[in-house]
Protein backbone atom coordinates (compact mmCIF):
# COMPACT_ATOMS: atom_id res chain seq x y z
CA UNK A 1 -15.57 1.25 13.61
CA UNK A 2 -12.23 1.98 14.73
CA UNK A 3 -11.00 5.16 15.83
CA UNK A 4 -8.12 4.91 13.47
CA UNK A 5 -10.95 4.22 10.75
CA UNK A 6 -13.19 7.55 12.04
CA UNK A 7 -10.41 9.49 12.24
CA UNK A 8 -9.48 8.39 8.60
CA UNK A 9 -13.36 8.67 7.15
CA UNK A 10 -13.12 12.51 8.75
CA UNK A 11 -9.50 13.40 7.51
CA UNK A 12 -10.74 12.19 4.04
CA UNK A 13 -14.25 14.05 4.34
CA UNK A 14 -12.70 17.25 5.23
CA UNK A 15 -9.64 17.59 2.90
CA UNK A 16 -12.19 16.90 -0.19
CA UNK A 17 -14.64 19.81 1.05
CA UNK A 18 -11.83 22.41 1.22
CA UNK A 19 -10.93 21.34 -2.23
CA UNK A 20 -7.70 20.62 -2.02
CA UNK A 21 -5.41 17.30 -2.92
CA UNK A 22 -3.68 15.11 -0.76
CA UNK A 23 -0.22 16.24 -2.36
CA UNK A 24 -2.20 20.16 -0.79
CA UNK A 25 -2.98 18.94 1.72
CA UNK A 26 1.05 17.69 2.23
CA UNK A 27 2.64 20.23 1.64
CA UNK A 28 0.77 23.38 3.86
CA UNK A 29 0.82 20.85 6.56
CA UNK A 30 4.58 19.99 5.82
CA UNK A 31 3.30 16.29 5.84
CA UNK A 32 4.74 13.81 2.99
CA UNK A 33 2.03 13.10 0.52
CA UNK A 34 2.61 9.07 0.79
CA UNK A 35 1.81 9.57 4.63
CA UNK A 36 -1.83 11.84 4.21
CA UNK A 37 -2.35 8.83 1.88
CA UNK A 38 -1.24 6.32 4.55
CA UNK A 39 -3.99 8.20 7.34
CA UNK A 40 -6.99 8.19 4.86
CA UNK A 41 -7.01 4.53 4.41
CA UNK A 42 -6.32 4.04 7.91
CA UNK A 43 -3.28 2.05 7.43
CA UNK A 44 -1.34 4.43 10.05
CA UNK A 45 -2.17 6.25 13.12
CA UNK A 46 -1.53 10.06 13.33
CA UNK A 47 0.45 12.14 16.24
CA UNK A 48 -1.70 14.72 18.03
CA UNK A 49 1.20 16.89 16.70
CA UNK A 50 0.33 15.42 12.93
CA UNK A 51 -3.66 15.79 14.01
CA UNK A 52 -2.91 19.70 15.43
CA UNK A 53 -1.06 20.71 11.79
CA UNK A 54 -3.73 18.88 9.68
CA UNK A 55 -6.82 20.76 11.48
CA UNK A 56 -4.75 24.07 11.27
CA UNK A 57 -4.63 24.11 7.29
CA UNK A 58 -8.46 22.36 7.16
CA UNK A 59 -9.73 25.02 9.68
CA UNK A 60 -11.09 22.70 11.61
CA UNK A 61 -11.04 22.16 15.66
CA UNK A 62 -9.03 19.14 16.06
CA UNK A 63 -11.86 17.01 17.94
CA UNK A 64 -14.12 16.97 14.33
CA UNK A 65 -11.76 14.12 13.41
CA UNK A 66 -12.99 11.75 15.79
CA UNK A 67 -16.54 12.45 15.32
CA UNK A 68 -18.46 9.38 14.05
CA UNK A 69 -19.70 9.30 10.73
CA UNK A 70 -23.24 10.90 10.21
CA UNK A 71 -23.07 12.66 13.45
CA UNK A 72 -21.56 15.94 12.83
């Protein structure tokens, strides 16, 4: 799997256990919806700035996202 895909199976993972929508998700991050969209099916590649903001509002450290699946 590609890192792109990990980070994408994690981002995806985490947003649904906090509960909260992708549009959510968007807007406490100050992210456009269409481009959380774009990073859970792996069809674009985030900035560590983009990776920093999305782990702020999932309280998450930033490095979770590139965990493989199954191994967290």
């Amino acid at each position: 799997m590609k890192l792109r895909e990990i980070f994408a199976t994690n981002l995806r993972r985490m947003r649904h256990a906090s509960g909260l929508s992708q549009e959510e998700l968007a807007h406490r991050a100050g992210l456009n919806r269409n481009y959380v969209g774009l990073l859970e099916r792996a069809a674009n590649s985030p900035t560590l700035d983009t990776v920093e903001r999305l782990a702020e509002e999932l309280v998450v450290d930033p490095a979770r996202f590139f965990d493989k699946a199954g191994e967290q």
